[in-house]
Protein backbone atom coordinates (compact mmCIF):
# COMPACT_ATOMS: atom_id res chain seq x y z
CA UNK A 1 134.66 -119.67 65.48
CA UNK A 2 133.58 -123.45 66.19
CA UNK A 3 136.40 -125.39 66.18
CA UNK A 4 139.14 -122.74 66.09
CA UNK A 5 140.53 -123.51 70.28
CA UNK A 6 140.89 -127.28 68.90
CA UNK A 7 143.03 -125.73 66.08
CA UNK A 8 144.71 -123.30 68.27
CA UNK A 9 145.51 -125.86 70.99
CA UNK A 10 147.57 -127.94 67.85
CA UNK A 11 149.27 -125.01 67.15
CA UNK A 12 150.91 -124.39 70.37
CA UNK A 13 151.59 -127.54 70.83
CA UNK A 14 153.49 -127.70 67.67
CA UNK A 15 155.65 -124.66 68.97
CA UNK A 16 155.94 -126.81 72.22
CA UNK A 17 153.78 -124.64 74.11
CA UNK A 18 150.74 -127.59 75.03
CA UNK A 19 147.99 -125.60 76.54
CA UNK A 20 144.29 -125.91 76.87
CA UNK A 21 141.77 -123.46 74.95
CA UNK A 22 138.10 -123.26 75.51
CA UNK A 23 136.19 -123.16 72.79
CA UNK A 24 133.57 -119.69 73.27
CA UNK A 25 130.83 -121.17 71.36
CA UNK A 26 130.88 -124.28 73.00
CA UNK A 27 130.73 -122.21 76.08
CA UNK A 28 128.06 -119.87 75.25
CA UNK A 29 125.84 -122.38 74.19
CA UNK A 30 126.66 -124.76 77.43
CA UNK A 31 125.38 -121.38 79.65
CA UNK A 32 122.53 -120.45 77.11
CA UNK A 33 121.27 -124.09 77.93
CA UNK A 34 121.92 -123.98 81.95
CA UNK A 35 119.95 -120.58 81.80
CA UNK A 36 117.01 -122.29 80.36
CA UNK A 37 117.18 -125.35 82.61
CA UNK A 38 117.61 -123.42 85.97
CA UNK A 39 114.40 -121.18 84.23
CA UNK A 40 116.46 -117.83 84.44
CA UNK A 41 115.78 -114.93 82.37
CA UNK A 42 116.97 -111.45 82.05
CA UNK A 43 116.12 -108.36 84.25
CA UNK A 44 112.77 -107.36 83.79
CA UNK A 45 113.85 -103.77 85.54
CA UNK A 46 116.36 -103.92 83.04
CA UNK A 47 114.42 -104.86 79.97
CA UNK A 48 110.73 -104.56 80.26
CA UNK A 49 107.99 -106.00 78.22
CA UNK A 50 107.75 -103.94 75.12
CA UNK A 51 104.32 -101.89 74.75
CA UNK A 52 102.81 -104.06 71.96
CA UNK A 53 100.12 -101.37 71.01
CA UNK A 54 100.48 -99.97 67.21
CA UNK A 55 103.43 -97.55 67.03
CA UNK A 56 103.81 -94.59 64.52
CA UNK A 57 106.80 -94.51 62.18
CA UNK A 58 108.21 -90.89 62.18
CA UNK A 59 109.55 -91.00 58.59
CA UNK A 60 106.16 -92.91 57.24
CA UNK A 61 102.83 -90.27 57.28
CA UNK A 62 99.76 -91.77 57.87
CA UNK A 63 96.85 -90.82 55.80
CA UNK A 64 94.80 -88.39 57.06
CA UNK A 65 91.31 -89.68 58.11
């Protein structure tokens, strides 16, 4: 998608129709990087730390001890 408002913004202004487009990559990455300066992160309500101890598979067995 990078690049495609610059080419979209030619092509109404070929039909005579000038108008500005903002690029969504451009702007996800500008508020990925203003996250990271200001030091914000995502709920941790929302999205806890994941339980890092050794989880079981349900379609692998393990082998019986």
């Amino acid at each position: 998608m990078m690049g495609m408002a610059k080419y979209l913004s030619k092509e109404m202004k070929a039909v005579g129709m000038p108008i500005q487009v903002i690029d969504p990559t451009a702007v996800a990455l500008g508020y990925l990087q203003m996250m990271i300066r200001a030091g914000l992160t995502h709920s941790r309500l929302e999205y806890p730390k994941l339980d890092l101890r050794e989880r079981e598979i349900s379609c692998i067995k393990r082998p019986s001890s």
